[in-house]
N, C-alpha and C. Protein backbone atom coordinates (compact mmCIF):
# COMPACT_ATOMS: atom_id res chain seq x y z
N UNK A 1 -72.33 25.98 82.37
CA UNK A 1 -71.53 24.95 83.02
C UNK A 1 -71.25 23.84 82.05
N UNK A 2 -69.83 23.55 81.99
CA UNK A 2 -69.48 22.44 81.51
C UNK A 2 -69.34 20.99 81.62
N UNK A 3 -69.96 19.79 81.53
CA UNK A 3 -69.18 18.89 81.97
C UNK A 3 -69.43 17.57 81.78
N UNK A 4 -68.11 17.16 81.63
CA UNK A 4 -68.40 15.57 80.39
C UNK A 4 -68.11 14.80 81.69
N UNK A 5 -68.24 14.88 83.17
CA UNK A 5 -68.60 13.60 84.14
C UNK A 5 -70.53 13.48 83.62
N UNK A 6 -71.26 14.60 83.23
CA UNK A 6 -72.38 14.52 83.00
C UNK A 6 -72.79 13.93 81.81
N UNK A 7 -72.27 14.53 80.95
CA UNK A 7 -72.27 13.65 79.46
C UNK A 7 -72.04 12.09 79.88
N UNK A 8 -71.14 11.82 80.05
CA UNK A 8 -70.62 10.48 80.23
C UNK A 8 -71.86 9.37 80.83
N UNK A 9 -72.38 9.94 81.95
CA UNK A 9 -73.54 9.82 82.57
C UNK A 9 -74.83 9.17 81.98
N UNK A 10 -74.75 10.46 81.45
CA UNK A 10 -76.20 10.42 80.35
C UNK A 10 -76.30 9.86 78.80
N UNK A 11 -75.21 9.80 78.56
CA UNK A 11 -74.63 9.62 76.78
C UNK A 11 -74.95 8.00 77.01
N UNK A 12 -74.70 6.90 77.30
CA UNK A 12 -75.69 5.41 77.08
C UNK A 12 -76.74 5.76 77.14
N UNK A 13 -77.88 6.47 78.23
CA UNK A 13 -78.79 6.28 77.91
C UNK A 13 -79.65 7.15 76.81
N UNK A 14 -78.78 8.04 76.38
CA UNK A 14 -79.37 8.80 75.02
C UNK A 14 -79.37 8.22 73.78
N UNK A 15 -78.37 7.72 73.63
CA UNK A 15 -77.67 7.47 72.55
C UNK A 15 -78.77 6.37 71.63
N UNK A 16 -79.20 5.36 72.28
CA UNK A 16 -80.07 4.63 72.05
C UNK A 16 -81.34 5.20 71.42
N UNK A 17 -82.27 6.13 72.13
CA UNK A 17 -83.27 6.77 72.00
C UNK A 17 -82.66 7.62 70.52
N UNK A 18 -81.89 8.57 70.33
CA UNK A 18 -81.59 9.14 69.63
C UNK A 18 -81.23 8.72 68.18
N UNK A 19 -80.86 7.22 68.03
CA UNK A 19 -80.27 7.10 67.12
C UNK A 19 -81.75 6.29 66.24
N UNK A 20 -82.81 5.81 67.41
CA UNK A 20 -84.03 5.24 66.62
C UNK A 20 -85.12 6.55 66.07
N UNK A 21 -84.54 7.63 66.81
CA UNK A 21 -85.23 8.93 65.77
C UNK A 21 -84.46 9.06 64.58
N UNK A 22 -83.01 8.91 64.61
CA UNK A 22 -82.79 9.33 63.23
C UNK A 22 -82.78 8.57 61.93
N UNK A 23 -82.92 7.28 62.82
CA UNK A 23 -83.34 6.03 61.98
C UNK A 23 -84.61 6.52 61.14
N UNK A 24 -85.59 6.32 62.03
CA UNK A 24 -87.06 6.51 61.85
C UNK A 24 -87.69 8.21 60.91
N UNK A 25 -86.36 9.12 61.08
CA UNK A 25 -86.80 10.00 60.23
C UNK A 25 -86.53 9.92 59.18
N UNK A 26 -85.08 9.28 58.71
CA UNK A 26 -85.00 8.91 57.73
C UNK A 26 -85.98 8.56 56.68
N UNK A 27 -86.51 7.61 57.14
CA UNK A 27 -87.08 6.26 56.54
C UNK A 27 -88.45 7.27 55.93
N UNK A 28 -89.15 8.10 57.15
CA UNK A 28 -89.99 8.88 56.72
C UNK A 28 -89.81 9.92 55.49
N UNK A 29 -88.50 10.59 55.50
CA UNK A 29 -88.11 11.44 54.78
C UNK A 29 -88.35 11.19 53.60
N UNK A 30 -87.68 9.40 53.00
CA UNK A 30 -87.55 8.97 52.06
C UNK A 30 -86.62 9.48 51.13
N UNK A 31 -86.07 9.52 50.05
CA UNK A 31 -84.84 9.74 48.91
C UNK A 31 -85.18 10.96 49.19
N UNK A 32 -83.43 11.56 49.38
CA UNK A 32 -83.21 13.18 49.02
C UNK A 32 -83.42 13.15 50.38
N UNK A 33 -84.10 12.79 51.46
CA UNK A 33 -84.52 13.74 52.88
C UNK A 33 -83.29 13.79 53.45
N UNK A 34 -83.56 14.87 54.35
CA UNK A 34 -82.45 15.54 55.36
C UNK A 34 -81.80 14.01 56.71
N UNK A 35 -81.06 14.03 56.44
CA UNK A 35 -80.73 12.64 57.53
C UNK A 35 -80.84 13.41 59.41
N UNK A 36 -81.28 13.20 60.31
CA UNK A 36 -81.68 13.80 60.99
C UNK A 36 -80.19 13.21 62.18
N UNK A 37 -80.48 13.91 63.59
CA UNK A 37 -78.97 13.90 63.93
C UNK A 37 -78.96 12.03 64.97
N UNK A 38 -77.72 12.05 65.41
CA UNK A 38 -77.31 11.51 66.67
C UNK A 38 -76.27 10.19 66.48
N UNK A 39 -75.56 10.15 67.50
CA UNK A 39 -74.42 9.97 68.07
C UNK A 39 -74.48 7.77 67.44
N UNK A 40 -74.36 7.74 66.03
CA UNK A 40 -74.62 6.54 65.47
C UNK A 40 -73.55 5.76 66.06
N UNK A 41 -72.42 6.15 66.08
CA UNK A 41 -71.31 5.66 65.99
C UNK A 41 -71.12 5.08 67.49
N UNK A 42 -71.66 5.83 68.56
CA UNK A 42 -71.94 5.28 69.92
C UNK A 42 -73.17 4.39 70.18
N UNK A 43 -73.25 3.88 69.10
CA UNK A 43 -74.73 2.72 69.11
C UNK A 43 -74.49 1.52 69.18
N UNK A 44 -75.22 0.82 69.52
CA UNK A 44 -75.14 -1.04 69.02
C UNK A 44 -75.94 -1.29 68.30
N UNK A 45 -76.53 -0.46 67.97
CA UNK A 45 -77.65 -0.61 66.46
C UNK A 45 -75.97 -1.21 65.01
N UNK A 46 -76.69 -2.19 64.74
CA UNK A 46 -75.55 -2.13 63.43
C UNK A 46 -75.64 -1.37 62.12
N UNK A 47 -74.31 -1.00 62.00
CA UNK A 47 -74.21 -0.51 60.78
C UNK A 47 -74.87 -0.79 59.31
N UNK A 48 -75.94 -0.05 58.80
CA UNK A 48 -76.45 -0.23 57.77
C UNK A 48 -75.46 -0.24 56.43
N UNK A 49 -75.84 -1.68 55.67
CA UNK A 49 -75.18 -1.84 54.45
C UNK A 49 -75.02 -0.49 53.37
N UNK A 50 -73.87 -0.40 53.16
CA UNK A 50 -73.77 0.62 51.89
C UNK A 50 -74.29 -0.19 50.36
N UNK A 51 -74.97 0.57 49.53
CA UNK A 51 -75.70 -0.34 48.34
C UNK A 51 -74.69 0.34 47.72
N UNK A 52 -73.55 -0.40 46.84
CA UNK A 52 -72.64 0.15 45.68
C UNK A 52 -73.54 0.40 44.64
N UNK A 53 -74.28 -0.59 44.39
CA UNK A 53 -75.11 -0.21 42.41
C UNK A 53 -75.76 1.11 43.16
N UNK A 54 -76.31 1.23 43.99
CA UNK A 54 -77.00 2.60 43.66
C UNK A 54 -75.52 3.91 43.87
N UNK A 55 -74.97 3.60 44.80
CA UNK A 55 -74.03 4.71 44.56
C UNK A 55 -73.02 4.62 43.23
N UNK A 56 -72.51 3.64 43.04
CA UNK A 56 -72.35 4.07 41.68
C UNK A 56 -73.01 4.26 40.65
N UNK A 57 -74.60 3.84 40.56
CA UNK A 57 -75.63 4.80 39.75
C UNK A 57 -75.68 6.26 39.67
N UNK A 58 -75.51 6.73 41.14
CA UNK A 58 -75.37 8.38 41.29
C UNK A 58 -74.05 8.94 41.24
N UNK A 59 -73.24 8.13 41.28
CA UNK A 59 -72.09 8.93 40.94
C UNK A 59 -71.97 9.10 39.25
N UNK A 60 -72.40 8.14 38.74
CA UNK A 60 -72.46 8.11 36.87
C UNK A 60 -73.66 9.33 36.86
N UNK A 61 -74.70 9.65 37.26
CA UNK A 61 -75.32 10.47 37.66
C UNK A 61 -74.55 12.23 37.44
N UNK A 62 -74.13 12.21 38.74
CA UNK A 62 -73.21 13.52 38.72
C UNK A 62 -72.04 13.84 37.89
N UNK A 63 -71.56 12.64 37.58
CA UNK A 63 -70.64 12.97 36.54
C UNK A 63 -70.98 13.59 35.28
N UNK A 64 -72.79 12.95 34.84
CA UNK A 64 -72.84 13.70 33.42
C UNK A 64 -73.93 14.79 34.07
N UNK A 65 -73.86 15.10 35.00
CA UNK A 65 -74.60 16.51 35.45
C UNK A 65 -74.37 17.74 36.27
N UNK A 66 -73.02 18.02 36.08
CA UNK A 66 -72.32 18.78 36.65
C UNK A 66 -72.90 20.05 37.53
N UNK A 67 -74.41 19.93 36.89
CA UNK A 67 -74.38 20.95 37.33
C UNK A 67 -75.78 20.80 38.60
N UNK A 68 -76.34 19.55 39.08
CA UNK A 68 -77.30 18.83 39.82
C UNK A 68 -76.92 18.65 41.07
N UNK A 69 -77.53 19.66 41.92
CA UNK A 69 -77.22 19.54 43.12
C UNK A 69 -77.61 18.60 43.76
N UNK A 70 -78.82 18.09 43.76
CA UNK A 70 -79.97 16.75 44.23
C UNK A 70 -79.45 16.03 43.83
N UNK A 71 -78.61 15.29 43.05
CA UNK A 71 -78.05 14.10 42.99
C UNK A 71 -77.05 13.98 43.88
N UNK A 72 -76.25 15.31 43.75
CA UNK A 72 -74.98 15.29 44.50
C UNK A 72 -75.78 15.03 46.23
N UNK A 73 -76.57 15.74 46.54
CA UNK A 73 -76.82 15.66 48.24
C UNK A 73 -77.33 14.09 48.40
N UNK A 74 -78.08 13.48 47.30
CA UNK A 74 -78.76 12.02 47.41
C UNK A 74 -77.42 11.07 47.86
N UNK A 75 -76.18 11.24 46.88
CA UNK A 75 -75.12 10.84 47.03
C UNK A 75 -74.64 10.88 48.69
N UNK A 76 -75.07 12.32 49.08
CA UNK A 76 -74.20 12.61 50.31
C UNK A 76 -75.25 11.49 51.41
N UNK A 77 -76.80 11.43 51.25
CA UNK A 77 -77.86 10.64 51.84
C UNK A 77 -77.44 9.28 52.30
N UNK A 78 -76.66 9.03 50.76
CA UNK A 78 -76.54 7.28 50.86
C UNK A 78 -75.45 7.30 51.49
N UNK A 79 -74.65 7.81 51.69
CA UNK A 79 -72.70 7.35 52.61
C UNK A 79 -73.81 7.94 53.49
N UNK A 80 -74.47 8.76 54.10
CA UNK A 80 -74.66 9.05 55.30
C UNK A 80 -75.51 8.05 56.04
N UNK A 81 -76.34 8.06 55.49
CA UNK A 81 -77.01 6.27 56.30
C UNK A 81 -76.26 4.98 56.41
N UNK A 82 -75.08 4.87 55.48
CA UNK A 82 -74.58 3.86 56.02
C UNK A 82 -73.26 4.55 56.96
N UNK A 83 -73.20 5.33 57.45
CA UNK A 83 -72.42 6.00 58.64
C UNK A 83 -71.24 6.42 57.36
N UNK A 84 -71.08 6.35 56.59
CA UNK A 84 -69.87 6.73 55.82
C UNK A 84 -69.78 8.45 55.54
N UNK A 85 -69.31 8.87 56.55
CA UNK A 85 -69.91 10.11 56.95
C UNK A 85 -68.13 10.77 56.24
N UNK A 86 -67.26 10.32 55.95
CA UNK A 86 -65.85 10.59 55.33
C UNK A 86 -66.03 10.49 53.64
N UNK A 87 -67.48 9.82 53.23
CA UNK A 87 -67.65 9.75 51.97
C UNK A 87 -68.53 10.38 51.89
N UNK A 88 -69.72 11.35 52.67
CA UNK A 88 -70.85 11.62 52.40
C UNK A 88 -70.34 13.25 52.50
N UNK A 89 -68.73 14.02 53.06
CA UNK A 89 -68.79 15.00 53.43
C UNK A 89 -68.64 15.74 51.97
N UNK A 90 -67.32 15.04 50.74
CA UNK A 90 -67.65 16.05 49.82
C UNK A 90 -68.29 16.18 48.57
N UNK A 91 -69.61 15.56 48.78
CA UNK A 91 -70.82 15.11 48.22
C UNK A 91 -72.03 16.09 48.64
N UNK A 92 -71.50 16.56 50.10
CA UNK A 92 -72.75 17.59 50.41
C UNK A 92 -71.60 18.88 50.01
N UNK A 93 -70.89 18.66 50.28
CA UNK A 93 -70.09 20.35 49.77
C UNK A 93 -70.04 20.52 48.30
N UNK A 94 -70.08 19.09 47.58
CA UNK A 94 -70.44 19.65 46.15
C UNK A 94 -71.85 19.99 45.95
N UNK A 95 -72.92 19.91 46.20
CA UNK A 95 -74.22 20.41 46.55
C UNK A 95 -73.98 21.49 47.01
N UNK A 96 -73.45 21.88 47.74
CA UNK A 96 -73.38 23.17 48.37
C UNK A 96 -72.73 24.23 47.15
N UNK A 97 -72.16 23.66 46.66
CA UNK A 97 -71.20 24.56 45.91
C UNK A 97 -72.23 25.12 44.89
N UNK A 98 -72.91 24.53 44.25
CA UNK A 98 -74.03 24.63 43.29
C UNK A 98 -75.41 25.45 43.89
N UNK A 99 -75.76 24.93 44.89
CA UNK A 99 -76.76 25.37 45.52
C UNK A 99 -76.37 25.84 47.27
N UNK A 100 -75.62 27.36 47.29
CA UNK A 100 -75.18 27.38 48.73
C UNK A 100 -76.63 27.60 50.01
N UNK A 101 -77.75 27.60 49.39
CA UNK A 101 -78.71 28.16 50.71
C UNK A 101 -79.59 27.06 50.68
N UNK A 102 -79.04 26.18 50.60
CA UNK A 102 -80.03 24.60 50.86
C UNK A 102 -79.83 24.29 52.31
N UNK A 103 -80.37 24.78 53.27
CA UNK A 103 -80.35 24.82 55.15
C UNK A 103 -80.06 22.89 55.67
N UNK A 104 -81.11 22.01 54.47
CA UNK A 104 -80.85 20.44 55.29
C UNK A 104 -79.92 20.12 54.75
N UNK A 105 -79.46 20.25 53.35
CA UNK A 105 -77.95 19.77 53.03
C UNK A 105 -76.67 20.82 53.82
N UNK A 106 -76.96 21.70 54.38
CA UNK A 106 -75.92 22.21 55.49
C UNK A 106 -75.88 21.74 56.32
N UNK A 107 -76.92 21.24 56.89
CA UNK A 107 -77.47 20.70 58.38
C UNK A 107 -76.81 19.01 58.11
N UNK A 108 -76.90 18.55 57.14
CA UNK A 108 -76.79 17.22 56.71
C UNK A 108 -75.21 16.98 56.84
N UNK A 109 -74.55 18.09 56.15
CA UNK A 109 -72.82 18.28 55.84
C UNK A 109 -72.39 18.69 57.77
N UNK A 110 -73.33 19.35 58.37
CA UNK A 110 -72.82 20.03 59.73
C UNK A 110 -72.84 18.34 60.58
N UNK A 111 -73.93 17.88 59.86
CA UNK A 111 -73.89 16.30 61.29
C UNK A 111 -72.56 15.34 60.68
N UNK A 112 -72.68 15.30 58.80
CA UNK A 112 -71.48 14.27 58.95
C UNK A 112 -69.81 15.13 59.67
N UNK A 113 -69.69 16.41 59.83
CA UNK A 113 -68.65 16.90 59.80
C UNK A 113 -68.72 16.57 61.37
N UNK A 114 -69.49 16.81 61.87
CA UNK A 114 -69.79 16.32 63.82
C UNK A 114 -69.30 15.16 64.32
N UNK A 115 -69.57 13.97 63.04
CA UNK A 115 -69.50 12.42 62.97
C UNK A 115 -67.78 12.13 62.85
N UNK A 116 -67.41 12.92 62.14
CA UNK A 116 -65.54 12.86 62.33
C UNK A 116 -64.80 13.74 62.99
N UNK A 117 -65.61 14.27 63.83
CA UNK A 117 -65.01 15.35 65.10
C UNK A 117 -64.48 16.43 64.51
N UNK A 118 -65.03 17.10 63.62
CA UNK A 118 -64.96 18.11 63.21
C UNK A 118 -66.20 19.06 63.81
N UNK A 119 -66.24 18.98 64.66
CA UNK A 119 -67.27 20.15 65.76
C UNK A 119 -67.25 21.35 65.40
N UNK A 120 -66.15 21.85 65.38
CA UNK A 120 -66.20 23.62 65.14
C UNK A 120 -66.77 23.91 63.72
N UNK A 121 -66.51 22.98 62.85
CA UNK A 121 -66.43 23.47 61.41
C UNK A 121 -68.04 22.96 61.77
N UNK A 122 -69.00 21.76 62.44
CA UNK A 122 -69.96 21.52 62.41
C UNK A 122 -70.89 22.22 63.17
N UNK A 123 -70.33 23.37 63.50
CA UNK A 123 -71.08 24.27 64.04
C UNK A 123 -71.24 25.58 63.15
N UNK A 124 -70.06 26.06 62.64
CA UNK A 124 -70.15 26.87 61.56
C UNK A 124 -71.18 26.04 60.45
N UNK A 125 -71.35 25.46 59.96
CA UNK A 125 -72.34 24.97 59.02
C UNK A 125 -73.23 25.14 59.65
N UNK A 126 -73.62 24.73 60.64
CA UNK A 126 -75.01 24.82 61.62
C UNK A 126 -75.87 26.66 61.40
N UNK A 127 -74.66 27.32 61.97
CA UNK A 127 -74.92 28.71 61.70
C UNK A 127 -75.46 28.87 60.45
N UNK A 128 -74.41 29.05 59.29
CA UNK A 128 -74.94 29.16 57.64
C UNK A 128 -76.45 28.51 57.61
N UNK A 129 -76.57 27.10 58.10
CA UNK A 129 -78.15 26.51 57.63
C UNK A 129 -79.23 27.59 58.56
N UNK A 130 -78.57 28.19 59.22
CA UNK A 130 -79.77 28.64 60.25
C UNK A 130 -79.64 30.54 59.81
N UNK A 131 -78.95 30.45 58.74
CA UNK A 131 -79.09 32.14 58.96
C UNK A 131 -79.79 31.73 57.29
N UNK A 132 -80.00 30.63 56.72
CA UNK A 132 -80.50 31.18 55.63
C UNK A 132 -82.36 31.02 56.07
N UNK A 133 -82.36 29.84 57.06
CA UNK A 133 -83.78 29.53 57.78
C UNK A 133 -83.55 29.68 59.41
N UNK A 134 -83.75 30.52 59.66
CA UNK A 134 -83.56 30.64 61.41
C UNK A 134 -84.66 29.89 62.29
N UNK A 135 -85.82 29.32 61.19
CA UNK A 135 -86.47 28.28 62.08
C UNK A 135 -86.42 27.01 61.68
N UNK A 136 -85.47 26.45 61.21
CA UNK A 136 -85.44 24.66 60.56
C UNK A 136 -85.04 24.21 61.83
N UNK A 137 -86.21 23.65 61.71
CA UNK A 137 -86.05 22.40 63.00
C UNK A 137 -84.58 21.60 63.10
N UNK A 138 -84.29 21.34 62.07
CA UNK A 138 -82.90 20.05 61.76
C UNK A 138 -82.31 20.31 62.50
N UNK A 139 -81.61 21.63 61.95
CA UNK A 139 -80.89 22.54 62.11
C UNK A 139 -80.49 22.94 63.78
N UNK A 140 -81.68 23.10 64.22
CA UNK A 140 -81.75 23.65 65.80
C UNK A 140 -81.45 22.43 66.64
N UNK A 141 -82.15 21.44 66.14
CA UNK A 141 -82.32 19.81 66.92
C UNK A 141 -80.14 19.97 66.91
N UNK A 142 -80.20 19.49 65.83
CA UNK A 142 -78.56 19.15 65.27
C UNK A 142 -77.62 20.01 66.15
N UNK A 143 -77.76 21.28 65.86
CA UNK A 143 -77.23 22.13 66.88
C UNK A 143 -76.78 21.83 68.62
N UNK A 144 -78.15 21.43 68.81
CA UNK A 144 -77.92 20.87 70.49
C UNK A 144 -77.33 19.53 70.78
N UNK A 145 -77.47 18.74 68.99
CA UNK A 145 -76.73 17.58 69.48
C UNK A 145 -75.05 17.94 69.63
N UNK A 146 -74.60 18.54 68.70
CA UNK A 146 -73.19 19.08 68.25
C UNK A 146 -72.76 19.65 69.83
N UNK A 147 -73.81 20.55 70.20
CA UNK A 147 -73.53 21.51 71.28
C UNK A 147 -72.96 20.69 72.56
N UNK A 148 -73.71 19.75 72.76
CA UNK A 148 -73.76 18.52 74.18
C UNK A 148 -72.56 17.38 73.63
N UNK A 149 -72.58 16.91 72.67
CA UNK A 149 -72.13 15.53 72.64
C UNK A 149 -70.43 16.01 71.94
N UNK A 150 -70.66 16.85 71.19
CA UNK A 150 -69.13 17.35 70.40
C UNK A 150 -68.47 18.70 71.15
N UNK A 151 -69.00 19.16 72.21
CA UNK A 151 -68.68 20.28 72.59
C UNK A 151 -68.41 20.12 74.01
N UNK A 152 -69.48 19.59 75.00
CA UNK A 152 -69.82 19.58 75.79
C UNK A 152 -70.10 20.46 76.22
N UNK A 153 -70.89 21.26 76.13
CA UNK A 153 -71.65 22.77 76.26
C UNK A 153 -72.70 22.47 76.35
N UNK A 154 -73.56 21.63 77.70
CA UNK A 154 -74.63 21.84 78.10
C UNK A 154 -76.19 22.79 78.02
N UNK A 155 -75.71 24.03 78.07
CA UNK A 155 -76.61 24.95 78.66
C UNK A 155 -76.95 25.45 77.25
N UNK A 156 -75.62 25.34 76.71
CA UNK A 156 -76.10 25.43 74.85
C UNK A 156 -76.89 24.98 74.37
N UNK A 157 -76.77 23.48 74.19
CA UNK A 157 -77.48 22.52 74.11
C UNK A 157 -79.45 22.70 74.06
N UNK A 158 -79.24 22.83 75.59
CA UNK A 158 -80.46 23.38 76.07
C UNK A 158 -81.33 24.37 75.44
N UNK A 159 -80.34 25.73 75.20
CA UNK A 159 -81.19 26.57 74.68
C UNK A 159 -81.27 26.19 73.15
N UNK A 160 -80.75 25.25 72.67
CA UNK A 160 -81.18 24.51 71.00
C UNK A 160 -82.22 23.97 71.18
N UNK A 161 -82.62 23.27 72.35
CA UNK A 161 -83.29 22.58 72.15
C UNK A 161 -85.07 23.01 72.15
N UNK A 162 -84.64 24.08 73.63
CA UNK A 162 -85.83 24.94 74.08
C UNK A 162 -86.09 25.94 72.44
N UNK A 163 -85.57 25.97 71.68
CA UNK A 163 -86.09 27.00 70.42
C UNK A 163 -86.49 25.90 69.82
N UNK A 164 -86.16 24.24 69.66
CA UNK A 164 -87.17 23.71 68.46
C UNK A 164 -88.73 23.63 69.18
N UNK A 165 -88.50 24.07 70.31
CA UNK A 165 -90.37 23.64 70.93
C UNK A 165 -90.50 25.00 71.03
N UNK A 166 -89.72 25.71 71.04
CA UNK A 166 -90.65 27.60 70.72
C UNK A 166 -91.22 27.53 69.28
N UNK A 167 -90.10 27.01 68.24
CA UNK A 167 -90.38 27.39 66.86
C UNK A 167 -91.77 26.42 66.73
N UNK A 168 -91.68 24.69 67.25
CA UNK A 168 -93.23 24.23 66.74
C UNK A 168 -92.79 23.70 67.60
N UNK A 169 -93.78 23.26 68.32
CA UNK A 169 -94.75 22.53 70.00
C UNK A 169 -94.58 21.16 69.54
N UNK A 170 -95.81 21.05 68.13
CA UNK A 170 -96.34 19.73 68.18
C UNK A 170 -95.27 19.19 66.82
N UNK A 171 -94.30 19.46 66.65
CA UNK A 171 -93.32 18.74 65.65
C UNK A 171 -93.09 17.77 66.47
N UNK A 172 -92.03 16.73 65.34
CA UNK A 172 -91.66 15.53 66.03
C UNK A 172 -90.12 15.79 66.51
N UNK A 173 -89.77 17.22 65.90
CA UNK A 173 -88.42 17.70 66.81
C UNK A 173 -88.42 18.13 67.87
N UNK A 174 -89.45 18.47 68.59
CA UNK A 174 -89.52 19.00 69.56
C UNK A 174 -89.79 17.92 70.85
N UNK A 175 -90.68 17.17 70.01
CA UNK A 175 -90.86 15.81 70.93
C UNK A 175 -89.48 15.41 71.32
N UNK A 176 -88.53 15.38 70.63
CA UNK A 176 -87.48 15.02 70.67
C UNK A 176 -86.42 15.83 71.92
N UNK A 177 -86.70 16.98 71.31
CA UNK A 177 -86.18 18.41 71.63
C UNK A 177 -86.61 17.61 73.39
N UNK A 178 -87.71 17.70 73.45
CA UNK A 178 -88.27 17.62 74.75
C UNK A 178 -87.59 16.35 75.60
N UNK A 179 -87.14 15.35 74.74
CA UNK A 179 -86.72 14.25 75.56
C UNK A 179 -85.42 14.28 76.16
N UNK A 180 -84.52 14.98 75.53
CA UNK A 180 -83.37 15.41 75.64
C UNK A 180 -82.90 16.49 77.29
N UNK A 181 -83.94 17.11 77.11
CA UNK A 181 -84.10 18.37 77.66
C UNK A 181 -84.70 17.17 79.29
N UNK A 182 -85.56 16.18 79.17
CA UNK A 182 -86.09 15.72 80.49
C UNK A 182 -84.53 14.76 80.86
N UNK A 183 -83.79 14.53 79.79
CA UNK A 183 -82.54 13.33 80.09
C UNK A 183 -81.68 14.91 80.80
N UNK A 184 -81.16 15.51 80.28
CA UNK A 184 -80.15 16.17 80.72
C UNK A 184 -80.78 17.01 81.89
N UNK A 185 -81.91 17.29 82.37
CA UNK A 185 -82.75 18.10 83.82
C UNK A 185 -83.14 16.67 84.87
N UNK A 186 -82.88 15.65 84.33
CA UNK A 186 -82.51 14.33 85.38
C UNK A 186 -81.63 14.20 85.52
N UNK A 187 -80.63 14.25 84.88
CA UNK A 187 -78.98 14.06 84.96
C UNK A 187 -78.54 15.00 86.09
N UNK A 188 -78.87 16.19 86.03
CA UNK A 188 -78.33 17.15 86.23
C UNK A 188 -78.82 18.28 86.51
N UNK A 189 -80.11 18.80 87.70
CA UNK A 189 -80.80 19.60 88.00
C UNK A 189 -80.23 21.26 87.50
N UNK A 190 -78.65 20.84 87.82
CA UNK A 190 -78.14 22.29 88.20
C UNK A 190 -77.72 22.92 86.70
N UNK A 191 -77.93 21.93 86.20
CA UNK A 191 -77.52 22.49 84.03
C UNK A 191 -78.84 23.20 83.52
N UNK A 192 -80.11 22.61 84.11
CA UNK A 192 -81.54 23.42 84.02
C UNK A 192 -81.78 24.61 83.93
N UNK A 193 -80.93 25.51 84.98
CA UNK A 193 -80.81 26.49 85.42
C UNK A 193 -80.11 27.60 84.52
N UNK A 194 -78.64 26.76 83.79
CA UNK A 194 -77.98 27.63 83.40
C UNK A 194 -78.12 27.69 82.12
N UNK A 195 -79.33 26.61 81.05
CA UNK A 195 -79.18 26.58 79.85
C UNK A 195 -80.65 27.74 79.21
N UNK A 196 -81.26 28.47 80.36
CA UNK A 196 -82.03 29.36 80.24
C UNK A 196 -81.22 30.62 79.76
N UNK A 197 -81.25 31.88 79.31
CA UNK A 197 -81.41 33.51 79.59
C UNK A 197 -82.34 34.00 79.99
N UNK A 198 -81.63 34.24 81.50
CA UNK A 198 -82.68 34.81 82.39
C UNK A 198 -84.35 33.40 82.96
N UNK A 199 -84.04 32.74 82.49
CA UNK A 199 -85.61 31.74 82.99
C UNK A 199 -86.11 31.69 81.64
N UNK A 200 -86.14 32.11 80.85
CA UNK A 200 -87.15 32.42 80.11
C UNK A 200 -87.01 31.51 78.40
N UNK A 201 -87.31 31.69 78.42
CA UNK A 201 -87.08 29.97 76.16
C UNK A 201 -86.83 31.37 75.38
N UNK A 202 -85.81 30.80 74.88
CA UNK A 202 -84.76 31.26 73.69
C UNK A 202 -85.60 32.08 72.72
């Protein structure tokens, strides 16, 4: 079942919660980490400053290293925390190009491509990161965000979410996974039902 009277619903009060996880994973990740997902742009959190000296440090960087994928995705890190998700996209595709089976710089390129409503193509990336690791958390989390918020495909959603707490319980994606999953089964008893196969976790 489809339906953005439900999204609509539920999307203020997610959006908030969601965007202080991806804050907060960040920060944990530290340089190079995978930027983790959610709906920034529907926040009142403000926009984090873009630092020019360091991006133009890494762009002088990649220029004399043509061939450095980790600089190039660090590049894609920094436009992506400051939401510059139109500067961070072909920064992860040049990473990609160099290094195609890197699952969080897919996952990373699938959320900024999500961030400019490019959904379909941010779902195809989603796939690629998940067929080279079929259990990356990012990946699965990201998935259900893309699935619900860029799709509106509920039940999808769901079963993304129900596989990051199959793949690990006590991750902090799943915690997540799990909060999502109690917002959209309050919202909406009758989406519970249909984001199973058969009753049973993905």
């Amino acid at each position: 079942m489809k339906s953005q009277g439900v999204l609509l619903g539920i999307s203020g009060v997610l959006f908030g919660v969601l965007l202080g996880w991806i804050l907060g994973s960040q920060q944990a990740s530290g340089p190079g980490g995978s930027p983790a997902p959610p709906p920034a742009a529907a926040s009142k959190t403000q926009t984090p400053p873009l630092d020019l000296e360091r991006a133009a440090d890494l762009e002088r960087q990649a220029g004399a290293r043509p061939d450095d994928a980790k600089v190039r995705a660090d590049l894609g890190d920094l436009y992506f925390e400051a939401q510059r998700h139109d500067l961070a996209i072909p920064w992860y595709e040049s990473a990609l190009k160099i290094n195609r089976s890197n699952p969080q710089v897919q996952t990373d390129l699938a959320l900024s491509l999500f961030y400019t409503n490019e959904n379909d193509r941010a779902l195809k990336q989603i796939d690629a990161a998940l067929a080279v690791d079929p259990r990356h958390l990012k990946a699965l989390l990201s998935q259900g965000f893309i699935r619900a918020f860029g799709k509106q495909d509920l039940p999808g959603a769901m079963k993304s979410w129900e596989q990051v707490i199959a793949v690990d319980p006590s991750s902090v994606e799943a915690g997540e996974a799990r909060r999502q999953l109690d917002g959209l089964k309050g919202a909406h008893p009758g989406v519970a039902g249909n984001g199973r196969a058969g009753g049973k976790r993905p």
